[in-house]
PDB file of N, CA and C in Angstrom:
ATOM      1  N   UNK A   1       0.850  -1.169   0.000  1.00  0.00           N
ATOM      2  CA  UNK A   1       0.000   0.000   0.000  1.00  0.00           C
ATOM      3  C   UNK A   1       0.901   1.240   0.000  1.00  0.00           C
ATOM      4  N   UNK A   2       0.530   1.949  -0.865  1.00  0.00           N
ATOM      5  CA  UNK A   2       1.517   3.380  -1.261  1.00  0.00           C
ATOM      6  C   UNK A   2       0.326   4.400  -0.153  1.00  0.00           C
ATOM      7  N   UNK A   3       1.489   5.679  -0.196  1.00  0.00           N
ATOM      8  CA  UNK A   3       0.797   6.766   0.785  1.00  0.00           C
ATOM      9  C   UNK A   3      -0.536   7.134  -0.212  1.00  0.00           C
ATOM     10  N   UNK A   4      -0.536   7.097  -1.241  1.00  0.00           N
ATOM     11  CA  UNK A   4      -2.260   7.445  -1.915  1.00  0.00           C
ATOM     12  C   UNK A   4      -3.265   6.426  -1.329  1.00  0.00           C
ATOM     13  N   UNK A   5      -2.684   5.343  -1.325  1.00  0.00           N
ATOM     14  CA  UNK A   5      -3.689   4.527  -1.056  1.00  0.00           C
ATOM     15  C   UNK A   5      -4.372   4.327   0.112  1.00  0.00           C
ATOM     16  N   UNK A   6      -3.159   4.780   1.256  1.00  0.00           N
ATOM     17  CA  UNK A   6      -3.198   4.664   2.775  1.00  0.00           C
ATOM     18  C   UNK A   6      -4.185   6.470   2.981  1.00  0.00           C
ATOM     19  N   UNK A   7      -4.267   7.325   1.951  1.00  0.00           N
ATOM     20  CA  UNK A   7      -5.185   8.244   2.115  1.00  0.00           C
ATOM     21  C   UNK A   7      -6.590   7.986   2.334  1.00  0.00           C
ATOM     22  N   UNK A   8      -6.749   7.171   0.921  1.00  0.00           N
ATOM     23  CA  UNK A   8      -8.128   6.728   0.562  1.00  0.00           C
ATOM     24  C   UNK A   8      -8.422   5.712   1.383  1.00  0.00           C
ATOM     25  N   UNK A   9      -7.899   5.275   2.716  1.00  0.00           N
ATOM     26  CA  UNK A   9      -8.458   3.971   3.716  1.00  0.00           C
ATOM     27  C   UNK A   9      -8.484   5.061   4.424  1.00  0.00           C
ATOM     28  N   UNK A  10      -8.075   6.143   4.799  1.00  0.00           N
ATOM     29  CA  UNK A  10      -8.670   6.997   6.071  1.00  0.00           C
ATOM     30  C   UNK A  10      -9.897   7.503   5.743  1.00  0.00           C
ATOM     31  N   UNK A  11      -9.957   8.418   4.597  1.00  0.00           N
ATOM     32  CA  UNK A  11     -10.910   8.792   4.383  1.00  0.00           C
ATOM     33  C   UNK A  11     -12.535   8.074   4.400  1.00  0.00           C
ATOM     34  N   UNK A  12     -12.135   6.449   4.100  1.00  0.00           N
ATOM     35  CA  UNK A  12     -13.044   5.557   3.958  1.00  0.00           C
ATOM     36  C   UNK A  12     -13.571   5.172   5.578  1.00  0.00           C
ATOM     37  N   UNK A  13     -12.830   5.045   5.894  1.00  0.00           N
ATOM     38  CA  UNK A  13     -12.494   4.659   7.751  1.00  0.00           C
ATOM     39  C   UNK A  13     -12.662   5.606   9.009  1.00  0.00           C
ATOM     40  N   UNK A  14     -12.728   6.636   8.309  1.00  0.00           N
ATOM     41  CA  UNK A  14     -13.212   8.023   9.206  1.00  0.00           C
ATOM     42  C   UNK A  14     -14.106   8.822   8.645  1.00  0.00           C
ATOM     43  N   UNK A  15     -14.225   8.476   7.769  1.00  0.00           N
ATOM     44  CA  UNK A  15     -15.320   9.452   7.139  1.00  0.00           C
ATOM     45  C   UNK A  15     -15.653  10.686   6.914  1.00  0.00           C
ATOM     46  N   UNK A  16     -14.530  10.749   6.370  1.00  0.00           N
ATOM     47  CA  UNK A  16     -13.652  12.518   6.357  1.00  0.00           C
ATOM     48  C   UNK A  16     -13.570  12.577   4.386  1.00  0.00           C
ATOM     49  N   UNK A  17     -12.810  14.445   4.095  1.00  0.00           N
ATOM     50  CA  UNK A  17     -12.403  14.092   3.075  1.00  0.00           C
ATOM     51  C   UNK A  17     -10.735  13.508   2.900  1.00  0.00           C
ATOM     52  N   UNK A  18     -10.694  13.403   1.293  1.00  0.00           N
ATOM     53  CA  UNK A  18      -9.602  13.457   0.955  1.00  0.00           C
ATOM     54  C   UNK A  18      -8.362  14.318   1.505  1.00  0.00           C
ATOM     55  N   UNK A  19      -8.902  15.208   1.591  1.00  0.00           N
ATOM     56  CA  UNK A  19      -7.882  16.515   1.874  1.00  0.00           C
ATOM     57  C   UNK A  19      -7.648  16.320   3.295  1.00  0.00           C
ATOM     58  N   UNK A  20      -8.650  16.670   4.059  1.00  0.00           N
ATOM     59  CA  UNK A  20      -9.092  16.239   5.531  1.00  0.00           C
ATOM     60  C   UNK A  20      -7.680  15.147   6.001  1.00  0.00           C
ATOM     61  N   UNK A  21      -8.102  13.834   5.419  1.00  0.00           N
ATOM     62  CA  UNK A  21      -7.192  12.772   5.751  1.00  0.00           C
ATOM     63  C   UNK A  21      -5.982  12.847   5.237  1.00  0.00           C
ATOM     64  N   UNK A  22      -5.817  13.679   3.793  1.00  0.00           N
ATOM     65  CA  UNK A  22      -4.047  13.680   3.936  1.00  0.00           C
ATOM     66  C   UNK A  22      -3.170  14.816   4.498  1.00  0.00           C
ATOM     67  N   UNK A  23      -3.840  15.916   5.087  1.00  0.00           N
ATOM     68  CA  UNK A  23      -3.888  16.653   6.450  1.00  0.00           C
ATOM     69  C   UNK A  23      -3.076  16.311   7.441  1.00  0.00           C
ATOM     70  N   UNK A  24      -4.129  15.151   7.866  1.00  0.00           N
ATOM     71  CA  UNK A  24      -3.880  14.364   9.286  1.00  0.00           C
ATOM     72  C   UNK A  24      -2.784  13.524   9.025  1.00  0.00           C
ATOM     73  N   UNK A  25      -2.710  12.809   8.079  1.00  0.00           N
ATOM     74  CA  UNK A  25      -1.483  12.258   7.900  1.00  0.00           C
ATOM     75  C   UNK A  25      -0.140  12.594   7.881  1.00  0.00           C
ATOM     76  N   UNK A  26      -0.170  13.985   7.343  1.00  0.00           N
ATOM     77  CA  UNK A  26       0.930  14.850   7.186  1.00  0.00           C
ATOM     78  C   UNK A  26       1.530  15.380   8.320  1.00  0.00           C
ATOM     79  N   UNK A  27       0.341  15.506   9.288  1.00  0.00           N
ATOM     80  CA  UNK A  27       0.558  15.967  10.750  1.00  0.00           C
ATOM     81  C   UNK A  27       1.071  15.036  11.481  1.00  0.00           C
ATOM     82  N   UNK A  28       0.679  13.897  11.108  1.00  0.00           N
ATOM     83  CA  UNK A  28       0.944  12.741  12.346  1.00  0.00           C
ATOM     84  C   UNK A  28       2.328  12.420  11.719  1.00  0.00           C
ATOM     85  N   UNK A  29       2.699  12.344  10.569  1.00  0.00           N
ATOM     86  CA  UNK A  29       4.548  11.764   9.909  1.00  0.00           C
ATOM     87  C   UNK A  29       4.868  12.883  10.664  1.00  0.00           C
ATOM     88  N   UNK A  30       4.808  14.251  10.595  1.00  0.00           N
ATOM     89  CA  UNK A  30       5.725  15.145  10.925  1.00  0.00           C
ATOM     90  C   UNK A  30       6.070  15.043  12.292  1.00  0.00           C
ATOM     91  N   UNK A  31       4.902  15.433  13.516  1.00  0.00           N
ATOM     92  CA  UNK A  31       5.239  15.098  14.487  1.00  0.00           C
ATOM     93  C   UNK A  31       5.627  13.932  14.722  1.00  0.00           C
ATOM     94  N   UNK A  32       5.659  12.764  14.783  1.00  0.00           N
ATOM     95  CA  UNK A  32       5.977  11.438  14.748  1.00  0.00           C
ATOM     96  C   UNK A  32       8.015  11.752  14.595  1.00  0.00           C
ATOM     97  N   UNK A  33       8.115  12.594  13.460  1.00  0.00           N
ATOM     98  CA  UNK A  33       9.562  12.789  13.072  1.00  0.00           C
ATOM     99  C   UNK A  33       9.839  13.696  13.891  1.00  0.00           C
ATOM    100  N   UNK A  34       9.698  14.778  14.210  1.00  0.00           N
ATOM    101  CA  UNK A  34      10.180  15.476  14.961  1.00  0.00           C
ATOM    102  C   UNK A  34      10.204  15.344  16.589  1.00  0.00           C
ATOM    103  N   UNK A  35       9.505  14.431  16.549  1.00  0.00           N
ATOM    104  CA  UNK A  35       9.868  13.666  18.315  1.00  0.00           C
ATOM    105  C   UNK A  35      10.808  12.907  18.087  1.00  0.00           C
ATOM    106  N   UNK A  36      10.743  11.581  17.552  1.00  0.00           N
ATOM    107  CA  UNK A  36      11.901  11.410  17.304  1.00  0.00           C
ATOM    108  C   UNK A  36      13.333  12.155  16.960  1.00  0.00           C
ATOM    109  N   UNK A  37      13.137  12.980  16.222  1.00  0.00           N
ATOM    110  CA  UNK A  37      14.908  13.026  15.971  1.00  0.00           C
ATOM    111  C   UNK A  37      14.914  14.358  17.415  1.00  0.00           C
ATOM    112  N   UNK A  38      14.439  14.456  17.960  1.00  0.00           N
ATOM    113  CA  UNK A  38      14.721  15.067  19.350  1.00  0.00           C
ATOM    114  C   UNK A  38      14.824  14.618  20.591  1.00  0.00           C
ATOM    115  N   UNK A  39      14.690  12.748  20.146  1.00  0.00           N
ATOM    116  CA  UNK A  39      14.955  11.912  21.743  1.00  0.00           C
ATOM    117  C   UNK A  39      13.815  11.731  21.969  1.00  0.00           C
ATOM    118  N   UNK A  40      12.636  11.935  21.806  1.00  0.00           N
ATOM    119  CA  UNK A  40      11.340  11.624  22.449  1.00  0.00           C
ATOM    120  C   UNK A  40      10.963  10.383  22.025  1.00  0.00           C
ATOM    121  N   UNK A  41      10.350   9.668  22.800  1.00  0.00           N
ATOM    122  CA  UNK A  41      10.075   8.794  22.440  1.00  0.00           C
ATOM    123  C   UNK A  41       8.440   8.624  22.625  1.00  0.00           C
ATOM    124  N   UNK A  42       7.555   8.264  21.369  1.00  0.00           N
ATOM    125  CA  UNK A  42       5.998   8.059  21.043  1.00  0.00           C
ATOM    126  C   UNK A  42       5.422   6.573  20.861  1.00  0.00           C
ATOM    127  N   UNK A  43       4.952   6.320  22.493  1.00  0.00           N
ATOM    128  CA  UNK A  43       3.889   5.264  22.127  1.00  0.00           C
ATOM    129  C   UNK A  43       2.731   5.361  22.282  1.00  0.00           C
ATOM    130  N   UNK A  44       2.131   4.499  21.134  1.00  0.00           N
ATOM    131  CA  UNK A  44       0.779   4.617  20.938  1.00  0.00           C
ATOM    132  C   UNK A  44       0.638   3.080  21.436  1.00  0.00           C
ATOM    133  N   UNK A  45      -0.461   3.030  22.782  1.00  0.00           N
ATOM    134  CA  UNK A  45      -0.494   1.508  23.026  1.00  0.00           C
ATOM    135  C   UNK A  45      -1.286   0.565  22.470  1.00  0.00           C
ATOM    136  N   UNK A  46      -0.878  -0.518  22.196  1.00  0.00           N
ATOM    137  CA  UNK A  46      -1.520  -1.432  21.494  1.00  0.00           C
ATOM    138  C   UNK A  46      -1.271  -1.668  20.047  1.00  0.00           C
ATOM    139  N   UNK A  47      -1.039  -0.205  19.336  1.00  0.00           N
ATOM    140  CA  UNK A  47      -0.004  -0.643  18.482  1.00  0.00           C
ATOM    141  C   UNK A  47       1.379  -0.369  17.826  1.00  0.00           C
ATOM    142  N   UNK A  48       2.135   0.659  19.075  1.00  0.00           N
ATOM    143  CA  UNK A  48       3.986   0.501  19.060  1.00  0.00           C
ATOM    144  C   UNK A  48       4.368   1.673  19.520  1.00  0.00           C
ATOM    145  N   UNK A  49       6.031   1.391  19.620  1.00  0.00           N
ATOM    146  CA  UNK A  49       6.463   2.466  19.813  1.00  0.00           C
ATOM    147  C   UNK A  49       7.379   2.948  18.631  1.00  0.00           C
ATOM    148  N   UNK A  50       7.598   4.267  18.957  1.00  0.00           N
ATOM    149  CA  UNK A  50       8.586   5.022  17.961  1.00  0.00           C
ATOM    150  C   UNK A  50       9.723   5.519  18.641  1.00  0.00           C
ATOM    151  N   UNK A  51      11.103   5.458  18.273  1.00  0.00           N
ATOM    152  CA  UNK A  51      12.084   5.753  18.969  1.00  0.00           C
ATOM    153  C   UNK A  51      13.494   5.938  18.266  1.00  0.00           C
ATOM    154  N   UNK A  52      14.559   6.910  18.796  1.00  0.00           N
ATOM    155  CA  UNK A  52      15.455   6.484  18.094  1.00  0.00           C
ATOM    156  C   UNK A  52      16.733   5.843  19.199  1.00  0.00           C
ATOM    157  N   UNK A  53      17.152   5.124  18.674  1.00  0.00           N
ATOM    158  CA  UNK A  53      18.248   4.273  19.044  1.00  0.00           C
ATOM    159  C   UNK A  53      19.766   4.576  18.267  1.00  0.00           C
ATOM    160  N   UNK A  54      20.706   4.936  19.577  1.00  0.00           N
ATOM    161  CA  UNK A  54      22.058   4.672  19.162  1.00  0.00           C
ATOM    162  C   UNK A  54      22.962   3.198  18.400  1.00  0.00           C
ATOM    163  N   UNK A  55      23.380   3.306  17.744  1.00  0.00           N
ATOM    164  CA  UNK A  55      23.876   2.284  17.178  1.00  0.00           C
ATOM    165  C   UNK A  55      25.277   2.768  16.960  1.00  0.00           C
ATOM    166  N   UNK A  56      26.185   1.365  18.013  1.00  0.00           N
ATOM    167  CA  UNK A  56      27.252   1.645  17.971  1.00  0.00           C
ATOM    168  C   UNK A  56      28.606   1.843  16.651  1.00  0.00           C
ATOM    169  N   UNK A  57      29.578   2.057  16.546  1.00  0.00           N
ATOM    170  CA  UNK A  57      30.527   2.187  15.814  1.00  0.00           C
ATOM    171  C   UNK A  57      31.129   0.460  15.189  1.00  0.00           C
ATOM    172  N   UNK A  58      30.789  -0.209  13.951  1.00  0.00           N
ATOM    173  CA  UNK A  58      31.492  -1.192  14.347  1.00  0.00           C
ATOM    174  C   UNK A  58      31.791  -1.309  12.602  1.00  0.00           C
ATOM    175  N   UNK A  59      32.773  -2.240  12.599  1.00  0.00           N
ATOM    176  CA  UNK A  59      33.155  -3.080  11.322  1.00  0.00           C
ATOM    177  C   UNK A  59      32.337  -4.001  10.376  1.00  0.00           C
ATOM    178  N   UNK A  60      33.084  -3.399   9.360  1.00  0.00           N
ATOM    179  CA  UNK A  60      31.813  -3.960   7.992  1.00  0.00           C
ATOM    180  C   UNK A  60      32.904  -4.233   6.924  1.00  0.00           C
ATOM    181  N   UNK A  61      32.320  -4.884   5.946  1.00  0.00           N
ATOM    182  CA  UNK A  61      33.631  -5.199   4.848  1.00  0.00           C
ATOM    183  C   UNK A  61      32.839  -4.690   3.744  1.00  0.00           C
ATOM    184  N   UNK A  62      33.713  -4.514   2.672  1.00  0.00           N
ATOM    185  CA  UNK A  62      33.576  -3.962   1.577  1.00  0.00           C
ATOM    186  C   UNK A  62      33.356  -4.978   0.678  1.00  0.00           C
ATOM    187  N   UNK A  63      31.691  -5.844   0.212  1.00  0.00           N
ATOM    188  CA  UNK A  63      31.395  -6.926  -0.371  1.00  0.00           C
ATOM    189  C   UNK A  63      32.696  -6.839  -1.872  1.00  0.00           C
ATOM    190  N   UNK A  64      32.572  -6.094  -2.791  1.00  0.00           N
ATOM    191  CA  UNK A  64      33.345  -6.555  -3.542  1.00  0.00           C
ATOM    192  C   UNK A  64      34.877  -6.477  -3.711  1.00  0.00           C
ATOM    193  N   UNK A  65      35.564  -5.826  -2.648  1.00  0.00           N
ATOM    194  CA  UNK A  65      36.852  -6.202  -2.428  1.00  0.00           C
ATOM    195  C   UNK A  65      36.953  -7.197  -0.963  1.00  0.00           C
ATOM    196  N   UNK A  66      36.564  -6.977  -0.526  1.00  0.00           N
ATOM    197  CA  UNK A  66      36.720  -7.299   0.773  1.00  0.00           C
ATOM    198  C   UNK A  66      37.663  -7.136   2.090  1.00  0.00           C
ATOM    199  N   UNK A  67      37.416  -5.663   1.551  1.00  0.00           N
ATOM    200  CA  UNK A  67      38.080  -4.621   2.300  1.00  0.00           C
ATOM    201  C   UNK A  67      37.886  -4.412   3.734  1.00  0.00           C
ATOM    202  N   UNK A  68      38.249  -4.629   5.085  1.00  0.00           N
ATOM    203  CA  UNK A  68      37.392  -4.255   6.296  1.00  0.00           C
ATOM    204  C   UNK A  68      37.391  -2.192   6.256  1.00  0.00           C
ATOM    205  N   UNK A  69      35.946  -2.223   6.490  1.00  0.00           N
ATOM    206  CA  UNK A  69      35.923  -0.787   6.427  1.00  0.00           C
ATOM    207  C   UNK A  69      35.238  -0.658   8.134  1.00  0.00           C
ATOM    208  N   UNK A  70      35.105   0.505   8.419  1.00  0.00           N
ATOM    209  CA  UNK A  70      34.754   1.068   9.606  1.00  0.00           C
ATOM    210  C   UNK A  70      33.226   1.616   9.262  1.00  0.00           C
ATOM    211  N   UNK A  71      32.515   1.168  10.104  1.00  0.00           N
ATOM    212  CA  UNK A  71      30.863   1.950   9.582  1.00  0.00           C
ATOM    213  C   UNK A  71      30.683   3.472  11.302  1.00  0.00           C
ATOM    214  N   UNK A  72      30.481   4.228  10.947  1.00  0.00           N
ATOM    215  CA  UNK A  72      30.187   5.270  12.078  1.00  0.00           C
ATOM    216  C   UNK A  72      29.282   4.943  12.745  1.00  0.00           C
ATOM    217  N   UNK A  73      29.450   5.479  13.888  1.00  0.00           N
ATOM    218  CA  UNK A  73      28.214   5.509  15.083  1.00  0.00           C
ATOM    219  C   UNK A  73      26.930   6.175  14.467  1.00  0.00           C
ATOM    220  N   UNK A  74      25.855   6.415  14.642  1.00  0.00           N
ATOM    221  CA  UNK A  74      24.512   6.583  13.689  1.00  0.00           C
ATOM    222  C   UNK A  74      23.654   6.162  15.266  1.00  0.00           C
ATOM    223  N   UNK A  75      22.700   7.425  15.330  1.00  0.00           N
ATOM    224  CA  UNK A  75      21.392   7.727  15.919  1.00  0.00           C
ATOM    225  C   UNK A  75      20.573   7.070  14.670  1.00  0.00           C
ATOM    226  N   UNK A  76      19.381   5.956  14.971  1.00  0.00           N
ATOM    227  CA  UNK A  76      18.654   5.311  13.954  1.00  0.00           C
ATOM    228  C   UNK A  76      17.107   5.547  14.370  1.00  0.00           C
ATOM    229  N   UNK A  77      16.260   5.826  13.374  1.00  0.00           N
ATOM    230  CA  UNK A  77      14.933   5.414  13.954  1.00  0.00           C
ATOM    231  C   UNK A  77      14.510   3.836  14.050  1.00  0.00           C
ATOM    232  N   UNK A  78      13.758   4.052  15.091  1.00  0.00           N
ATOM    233  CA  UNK A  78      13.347   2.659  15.173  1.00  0.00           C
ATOM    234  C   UNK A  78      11.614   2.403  15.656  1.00  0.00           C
ATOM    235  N   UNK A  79      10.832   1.605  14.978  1.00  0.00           N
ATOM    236  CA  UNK A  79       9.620   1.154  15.680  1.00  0.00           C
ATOM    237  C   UNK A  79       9.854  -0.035  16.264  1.00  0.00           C
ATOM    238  N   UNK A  80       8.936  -0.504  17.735  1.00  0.00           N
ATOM    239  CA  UNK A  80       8.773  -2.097  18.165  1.00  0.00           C
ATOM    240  C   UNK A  80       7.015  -1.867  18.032  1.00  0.00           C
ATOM    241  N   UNK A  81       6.622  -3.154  17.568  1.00  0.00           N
ATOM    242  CA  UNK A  81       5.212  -3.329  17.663  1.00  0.00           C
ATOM    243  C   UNK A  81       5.093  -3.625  18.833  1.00  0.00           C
ATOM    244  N   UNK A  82       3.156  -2.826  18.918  1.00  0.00           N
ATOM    245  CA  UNK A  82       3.051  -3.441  20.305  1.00  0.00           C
ATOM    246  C   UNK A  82       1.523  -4.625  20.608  1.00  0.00           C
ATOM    247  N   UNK A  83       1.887  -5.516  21.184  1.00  0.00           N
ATOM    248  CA  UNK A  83       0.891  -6.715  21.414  1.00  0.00           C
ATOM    249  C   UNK A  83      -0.218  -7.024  21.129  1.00  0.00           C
ATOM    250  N   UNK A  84      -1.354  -5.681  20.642  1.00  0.00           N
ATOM    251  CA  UNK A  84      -2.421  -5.979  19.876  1.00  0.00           C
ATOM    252  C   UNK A  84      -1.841  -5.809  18.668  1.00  0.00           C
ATOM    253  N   UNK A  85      -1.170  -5.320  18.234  1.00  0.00           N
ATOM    254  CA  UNK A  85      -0.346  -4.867  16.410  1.00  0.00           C
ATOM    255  C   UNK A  85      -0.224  -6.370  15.982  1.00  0.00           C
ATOM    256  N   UNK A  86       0.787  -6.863  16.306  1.00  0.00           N
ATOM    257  CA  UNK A  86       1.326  -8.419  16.681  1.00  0.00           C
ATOM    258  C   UNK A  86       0.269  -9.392  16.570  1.00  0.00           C
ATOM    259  N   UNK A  87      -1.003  -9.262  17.669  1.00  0.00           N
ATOM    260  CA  UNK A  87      -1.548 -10.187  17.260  1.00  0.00           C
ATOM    261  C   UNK A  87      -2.751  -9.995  15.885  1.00  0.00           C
ATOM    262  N   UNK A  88      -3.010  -8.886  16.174  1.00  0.00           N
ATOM    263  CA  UNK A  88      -3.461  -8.701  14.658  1.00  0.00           C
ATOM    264  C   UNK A  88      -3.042  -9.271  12.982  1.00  0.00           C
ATOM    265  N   UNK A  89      -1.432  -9.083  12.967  1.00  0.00           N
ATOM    266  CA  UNK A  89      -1.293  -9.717  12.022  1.00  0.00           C
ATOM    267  C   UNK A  89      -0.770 -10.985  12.164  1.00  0.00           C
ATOM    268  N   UNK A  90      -0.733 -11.386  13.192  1.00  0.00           N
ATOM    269  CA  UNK A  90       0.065 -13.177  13.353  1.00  0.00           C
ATOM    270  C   UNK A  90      -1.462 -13.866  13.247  1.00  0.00           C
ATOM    271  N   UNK A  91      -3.023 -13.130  13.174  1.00  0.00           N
ATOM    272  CA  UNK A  91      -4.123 -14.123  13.478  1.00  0.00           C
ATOM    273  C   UNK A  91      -4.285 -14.881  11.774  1.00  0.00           C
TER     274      UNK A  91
END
């Protein structure tokens, strides 16, 4: 499902317009991003959290020489599902 499509299930699902729902969507990526890349961390319960995670400094090789290269330390986003999410799609 592309972001057009994920429009037209809100709109269908809330019963809003078009515009209306890609609005809200726009609002919810942004804030969603901007907590994150400021350390905050956003859960919505039942179905996850949003967060970013340090990821340490470590070694990687260079597939076609096979070079050992060094990869940098990197702040990452990260989601964990949460337990109704999970069982929703494992049913």
């Amino acid at each position: 499902m592309n972001r057009n499509m994920l429009i037209l299930k809100v709109c269908d699902e809330a019963n809003i317009s078009k515009k209306d729902a890609e609005k809200a969507l726009n609002a919810i990526t942004k804030v969603i991003t901007e907590a994150v890349a400021s350390g905050d961390k956003i859960q919505l319960v039942g179905f996850g959290t949003f967060e970013a995670r340090d990821r340490k400094e470590r070694q990687g090789k260079n597939p076609r020489t096979g070079e050992v290269i060094n990869i940098p330390a990197a702040t990452v986003p990260a989601f964990k599902a949460g337990s109704a999410f999970k069982e929703a799609v494992n049913k």
